[in-house]
C-alpha atoms as a PDB file:
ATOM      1  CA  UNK A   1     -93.715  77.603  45.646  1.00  0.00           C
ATOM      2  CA  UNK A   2     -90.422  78.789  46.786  1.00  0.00           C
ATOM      3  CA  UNK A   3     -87.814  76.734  49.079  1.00  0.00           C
ATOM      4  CA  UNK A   4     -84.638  78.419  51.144  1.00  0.00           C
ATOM      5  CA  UNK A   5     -82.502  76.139  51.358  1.00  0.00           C
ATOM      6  CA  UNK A   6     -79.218  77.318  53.143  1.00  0.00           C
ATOM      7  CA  UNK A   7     -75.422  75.994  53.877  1.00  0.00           C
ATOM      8  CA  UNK A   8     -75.545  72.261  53.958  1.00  0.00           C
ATOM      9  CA  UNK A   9     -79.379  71.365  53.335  1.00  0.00           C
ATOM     10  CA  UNK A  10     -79.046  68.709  50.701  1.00  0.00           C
ATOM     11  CA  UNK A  11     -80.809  66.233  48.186  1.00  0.00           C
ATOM     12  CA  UNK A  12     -79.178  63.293  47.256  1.00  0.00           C
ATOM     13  CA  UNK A  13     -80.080  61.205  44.464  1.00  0.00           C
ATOM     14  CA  UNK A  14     -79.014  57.912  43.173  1.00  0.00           C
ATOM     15  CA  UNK A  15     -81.615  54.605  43.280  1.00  0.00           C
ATOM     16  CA  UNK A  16     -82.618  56.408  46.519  1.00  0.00           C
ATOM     17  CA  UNK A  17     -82.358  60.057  47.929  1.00  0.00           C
ATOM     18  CA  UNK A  18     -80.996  60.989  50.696  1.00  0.00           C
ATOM     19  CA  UNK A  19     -82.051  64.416  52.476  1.00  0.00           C
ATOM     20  CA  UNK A  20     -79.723  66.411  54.742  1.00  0.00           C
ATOM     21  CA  UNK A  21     -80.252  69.122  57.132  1.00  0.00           C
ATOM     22  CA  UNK A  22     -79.288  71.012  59.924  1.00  0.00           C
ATOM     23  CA  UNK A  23     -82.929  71.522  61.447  1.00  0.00           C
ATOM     24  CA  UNK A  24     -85.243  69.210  61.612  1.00  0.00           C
ATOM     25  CA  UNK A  25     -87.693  72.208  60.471  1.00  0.00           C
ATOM     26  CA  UNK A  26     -84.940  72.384  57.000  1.00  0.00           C
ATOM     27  CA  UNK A  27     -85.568  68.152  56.845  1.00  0.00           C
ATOM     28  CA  UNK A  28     -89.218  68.285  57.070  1.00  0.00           C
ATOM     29  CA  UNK A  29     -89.161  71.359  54.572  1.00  0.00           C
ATOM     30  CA  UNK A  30     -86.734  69.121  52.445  1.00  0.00           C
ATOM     31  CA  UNK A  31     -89.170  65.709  53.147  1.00  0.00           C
ATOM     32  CA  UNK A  32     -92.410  67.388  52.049  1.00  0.00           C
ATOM     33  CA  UNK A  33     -91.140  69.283  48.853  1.00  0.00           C
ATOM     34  CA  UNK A  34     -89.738  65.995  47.761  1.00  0.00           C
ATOM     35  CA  UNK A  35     -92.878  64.562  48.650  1.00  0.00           C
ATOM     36  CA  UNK A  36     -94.895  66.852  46.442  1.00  0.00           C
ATOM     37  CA  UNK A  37     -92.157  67.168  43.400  1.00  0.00           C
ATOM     38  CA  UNK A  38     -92.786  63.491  43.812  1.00  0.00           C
ATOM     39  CA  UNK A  39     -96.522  63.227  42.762  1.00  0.00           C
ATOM     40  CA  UNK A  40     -96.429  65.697  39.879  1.00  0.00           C
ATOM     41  CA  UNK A  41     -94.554  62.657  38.261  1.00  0.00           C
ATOM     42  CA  UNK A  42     -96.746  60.383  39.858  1.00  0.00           C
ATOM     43  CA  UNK A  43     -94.462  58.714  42.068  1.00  0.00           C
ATOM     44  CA  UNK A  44     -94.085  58.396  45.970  1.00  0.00           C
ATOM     45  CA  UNK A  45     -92.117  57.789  48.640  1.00  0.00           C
ATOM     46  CA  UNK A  46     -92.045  53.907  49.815  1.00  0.00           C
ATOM     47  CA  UNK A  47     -92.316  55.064  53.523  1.00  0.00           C
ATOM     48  CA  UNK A  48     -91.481  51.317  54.673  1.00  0.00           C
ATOM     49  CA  UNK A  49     -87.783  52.075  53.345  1.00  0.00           C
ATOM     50  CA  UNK A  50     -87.725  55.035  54.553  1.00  0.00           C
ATOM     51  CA  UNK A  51     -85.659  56.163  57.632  1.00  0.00           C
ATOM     52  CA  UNK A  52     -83.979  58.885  59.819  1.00  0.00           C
ATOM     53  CA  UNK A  53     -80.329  59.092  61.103  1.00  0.00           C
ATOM     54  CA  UNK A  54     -79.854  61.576  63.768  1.00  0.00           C
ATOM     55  CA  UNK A  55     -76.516  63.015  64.527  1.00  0.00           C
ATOM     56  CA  UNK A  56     -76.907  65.119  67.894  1.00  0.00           C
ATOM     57  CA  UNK A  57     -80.096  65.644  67.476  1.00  0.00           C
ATOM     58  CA  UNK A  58     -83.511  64.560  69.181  1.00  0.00           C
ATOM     59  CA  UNK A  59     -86.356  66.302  66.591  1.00  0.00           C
ATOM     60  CA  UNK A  60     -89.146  63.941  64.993  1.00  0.00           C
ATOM     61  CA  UNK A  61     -89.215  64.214  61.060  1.00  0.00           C
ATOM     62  CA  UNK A  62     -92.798  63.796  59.634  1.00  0.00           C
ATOM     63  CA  UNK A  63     -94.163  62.921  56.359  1.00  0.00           C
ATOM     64  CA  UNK A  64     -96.609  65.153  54.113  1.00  0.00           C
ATOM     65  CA  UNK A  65     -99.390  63.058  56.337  1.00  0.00           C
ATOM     66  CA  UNK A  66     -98.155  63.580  59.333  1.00  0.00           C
ATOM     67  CA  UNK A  67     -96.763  60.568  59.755  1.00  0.00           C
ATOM     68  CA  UNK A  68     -93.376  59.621  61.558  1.00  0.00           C
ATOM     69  CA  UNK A  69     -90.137  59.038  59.848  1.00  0.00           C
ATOM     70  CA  UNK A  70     -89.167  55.846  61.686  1.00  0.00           C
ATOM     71  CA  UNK A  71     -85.490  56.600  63.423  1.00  0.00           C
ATOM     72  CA  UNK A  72     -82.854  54.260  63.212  1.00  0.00           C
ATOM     73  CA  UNK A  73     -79.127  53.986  64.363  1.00  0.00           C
ATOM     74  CA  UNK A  74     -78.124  53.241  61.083  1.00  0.00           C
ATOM     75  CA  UNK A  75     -79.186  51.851  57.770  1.00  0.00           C
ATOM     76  CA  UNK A  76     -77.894  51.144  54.201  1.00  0.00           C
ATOM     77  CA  UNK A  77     -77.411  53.530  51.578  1.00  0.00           C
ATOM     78  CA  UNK A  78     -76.180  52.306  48.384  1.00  0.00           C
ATOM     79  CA  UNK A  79     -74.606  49.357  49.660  1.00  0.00           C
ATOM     80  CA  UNK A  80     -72.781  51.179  52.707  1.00  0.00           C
ATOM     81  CA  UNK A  81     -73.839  51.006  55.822  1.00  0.00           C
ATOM     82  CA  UNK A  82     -74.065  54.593  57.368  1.00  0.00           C
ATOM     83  CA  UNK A  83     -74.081  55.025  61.133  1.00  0.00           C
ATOM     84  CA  UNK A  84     -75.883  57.858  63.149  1.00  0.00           C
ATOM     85  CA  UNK A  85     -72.475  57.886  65.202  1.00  0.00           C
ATOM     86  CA  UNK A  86     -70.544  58.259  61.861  1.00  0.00           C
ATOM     87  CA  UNK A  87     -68.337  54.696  62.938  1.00  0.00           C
ATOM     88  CA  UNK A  88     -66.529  53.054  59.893  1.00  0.00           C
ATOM     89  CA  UNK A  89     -65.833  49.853  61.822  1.00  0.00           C
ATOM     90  CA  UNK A  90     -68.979  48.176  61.290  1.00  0.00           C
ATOM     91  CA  UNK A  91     -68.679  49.133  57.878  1.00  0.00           C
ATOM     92  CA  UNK A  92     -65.991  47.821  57.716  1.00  0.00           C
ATOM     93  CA  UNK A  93     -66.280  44.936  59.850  1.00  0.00           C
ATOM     94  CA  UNK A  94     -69.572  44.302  57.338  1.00  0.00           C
ATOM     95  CA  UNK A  95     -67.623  44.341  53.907  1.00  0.00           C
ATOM     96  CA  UNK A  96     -65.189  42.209  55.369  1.00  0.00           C
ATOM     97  CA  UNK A  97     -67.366  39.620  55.910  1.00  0.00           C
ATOM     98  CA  UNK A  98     -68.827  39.849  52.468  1.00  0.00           C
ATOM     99  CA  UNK A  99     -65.697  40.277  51.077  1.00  0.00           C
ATOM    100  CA  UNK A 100     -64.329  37.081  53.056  1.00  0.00           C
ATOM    101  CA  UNK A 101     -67.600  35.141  51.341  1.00  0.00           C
ATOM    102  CA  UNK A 102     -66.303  35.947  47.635  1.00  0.00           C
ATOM    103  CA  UNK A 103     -62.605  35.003  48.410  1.00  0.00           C
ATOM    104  CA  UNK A 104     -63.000  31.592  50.226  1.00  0.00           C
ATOM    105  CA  UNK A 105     -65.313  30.844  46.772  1.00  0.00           C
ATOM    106  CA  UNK A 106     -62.404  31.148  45.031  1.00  0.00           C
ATOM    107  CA  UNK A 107     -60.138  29.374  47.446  1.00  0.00           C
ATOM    108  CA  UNK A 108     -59.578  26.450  44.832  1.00  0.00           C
ATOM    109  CA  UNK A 109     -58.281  28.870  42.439  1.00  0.00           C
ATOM    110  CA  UNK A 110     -56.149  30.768  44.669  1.00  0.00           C
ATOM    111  CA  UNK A 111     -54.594  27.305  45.573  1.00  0.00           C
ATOM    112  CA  UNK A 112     -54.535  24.867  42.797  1.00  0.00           C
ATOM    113  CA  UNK A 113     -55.372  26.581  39.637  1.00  0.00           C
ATOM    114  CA  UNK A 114     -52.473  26.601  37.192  1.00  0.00           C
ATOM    115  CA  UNK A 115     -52.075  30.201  35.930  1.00  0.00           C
ATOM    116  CA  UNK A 116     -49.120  32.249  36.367  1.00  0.00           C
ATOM    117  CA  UNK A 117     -48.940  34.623  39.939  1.00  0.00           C
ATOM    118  CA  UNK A 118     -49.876  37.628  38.064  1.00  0.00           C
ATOM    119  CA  UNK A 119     -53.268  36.503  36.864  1.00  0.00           C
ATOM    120  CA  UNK A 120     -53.976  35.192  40.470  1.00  0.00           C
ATOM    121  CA  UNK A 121     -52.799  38.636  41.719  1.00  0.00           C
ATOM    122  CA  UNK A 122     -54.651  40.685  38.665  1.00  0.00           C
ATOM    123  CA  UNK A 123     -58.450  38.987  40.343  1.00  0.00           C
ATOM    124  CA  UNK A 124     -57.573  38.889  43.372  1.00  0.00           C
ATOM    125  CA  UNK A 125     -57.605  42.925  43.165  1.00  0.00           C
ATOM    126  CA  UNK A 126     -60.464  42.924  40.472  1.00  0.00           C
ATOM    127  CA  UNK A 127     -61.976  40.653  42.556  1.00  0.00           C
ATOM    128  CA  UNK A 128     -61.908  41.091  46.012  1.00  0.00           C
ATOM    129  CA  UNK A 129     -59.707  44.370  46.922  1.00  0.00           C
ATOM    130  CA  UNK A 130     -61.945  46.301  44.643  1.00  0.00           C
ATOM    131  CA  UNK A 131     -65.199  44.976  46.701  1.00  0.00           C
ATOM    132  CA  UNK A 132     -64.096  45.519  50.032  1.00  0.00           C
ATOM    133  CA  UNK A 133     -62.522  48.755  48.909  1.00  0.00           C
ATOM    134  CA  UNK A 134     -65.623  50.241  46.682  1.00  0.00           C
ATOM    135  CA  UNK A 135     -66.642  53.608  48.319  1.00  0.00           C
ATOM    136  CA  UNK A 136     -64.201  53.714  51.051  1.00  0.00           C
ATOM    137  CA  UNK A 137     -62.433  57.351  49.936  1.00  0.00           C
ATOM    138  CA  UNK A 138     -65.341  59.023  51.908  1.00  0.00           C
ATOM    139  CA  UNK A 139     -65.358  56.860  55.399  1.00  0.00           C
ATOM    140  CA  UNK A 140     -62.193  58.827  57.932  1.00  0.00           C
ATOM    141  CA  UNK A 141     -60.354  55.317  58.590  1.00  0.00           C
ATOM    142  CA  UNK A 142     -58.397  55.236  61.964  1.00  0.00           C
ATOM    143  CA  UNK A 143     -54.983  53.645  62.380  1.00  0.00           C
ATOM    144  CA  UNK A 144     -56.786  50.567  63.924  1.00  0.00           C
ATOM    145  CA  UNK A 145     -59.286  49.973  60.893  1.00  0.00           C
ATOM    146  CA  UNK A 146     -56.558  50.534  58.698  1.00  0.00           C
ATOM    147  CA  UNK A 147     -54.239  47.678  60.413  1.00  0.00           C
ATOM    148  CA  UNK A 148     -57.823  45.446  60.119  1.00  0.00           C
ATOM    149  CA  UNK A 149     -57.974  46.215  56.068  1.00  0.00           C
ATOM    150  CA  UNK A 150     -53.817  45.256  55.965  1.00  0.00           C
ATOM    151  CA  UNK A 151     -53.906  42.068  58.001  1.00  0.00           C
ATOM    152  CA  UNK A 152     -56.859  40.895  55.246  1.00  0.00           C
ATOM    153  CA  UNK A 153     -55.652  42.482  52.456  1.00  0.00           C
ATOM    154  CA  UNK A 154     -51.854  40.410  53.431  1.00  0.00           C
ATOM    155  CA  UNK A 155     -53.319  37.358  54.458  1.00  0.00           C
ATOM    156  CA  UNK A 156     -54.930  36.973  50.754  1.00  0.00           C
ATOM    157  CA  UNK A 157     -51.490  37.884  48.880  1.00  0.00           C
ATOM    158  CA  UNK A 158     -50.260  35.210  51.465  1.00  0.00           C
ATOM    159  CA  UNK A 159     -52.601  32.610  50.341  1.00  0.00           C
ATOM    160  CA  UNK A 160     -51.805  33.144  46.030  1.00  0.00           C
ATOM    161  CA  UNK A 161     -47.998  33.754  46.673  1.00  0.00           C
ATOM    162  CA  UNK A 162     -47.983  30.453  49.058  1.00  0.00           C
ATOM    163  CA  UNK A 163     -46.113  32.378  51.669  1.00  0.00           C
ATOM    164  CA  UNK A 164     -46.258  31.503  55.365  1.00  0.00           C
ATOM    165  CA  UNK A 165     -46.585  34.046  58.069  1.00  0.00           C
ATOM    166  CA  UNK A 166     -43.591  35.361  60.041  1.00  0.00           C
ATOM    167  CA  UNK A 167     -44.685  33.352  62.953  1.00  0.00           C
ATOM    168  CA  UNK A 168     -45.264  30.405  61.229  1.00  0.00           C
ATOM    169  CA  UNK A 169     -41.656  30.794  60.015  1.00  0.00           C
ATOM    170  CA  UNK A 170     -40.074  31.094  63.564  1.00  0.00           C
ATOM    171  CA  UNK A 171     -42.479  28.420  65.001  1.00  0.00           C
ATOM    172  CA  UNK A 172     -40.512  25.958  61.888  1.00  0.00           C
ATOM    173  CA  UNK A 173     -37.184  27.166  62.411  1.00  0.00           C
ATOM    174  CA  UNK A 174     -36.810  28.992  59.420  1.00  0.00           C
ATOM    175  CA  UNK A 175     -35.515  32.650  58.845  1.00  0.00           C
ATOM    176  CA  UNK A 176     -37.531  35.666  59.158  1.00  0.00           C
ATOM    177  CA  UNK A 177     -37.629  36.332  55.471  1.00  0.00           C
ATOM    178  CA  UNK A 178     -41.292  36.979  54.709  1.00  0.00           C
ATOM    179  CA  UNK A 179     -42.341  39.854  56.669  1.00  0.00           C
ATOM    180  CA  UNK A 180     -45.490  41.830  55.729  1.00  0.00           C
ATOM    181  CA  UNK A 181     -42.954  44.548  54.462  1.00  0.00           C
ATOM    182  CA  UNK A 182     -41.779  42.065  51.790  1.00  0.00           C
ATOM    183  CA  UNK A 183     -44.972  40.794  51.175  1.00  0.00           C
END
């Protein structure tokens, strides 16, 4: 059997596949091919994990059995949360959270622990830049999200180099020597 697949119809593969399509008539074509490629190995789809993402569209996808694909607004894919309205803030908004999780564990190390700076500075980019970071070259980040990634990205350094905010500086008299910039 023979399948046309034109411009930007795509299979994805990793742990899980992802199928792409302009039509929904290319995505079902796509779904059911996969479907059957599928069994000659003896394997199938685990249709409780499966979903679909529409992007201006309103089309029903359908399994081999006629089946629905259950729609969703958005859903995990490898760890990254992909949105039907293609927003990175909840994305981002989600690693920082899980991000936030890993860095307050090592709170007692940022504070106490009696290595030199450079260490401290070495995990806290092995550590936590690197996780909220992973994957990020292929989400379009807006000024805004940006600013959001700075301000956590700072406020860590802040924490391991023991240096107080500018406003905490002005609010104690001092000089306004420890600007992000310098940071």
């Amino acid at each position: 059997r023979q399948m046309c697949i034109r411009d930007s119809n795509e299979v994805f593969f990793a742990d899980d596949t992802v199928l792409l399509a302009k039509t929904a008539e290319a995505l079902n074509l796509l779904l059911h091919t996969t479907e059957d490629i599928a069994l000659q190995y003896g394997l199938q789809l685990n249709k409780s994990k499966c979903c679909l993402l529409r992007i201006n569209a309103s089309d029903a996808c359908t399994f081999r059995d006629g089946s629905a694909v259950p729609s969703e607004s958005d859903a995990v894919y490898l760890g990254s949360m992909v949105s039907s309205m293609a927003l990175a803030l909840p994305e981002i908004q989600r690693r920082m959270s899980q991000t936030r999780v890993t860095w307050k564990k090592l709170e007692i190390f940022w504070k106490h622990a009696s290595c030199p700076t450079y260490i401290k500075l070495w995990l806290w980019d092995l550590l936590v830049r690197a996780k909220l970071t992973y994957g990020l070259e292929t989400i379009v980040l807006h000024d805004s999200t940006c600013s959001k990634l700075n301000a956590f990205h700072l406020q860590g350094l802040r924490q391991i180099l023991k240096i107080s905010t500018v406003f905490a500086q002005i609010k104690q008299g001092l000089q306004r020597t420890h600007t992000n910039e310098f940071v």
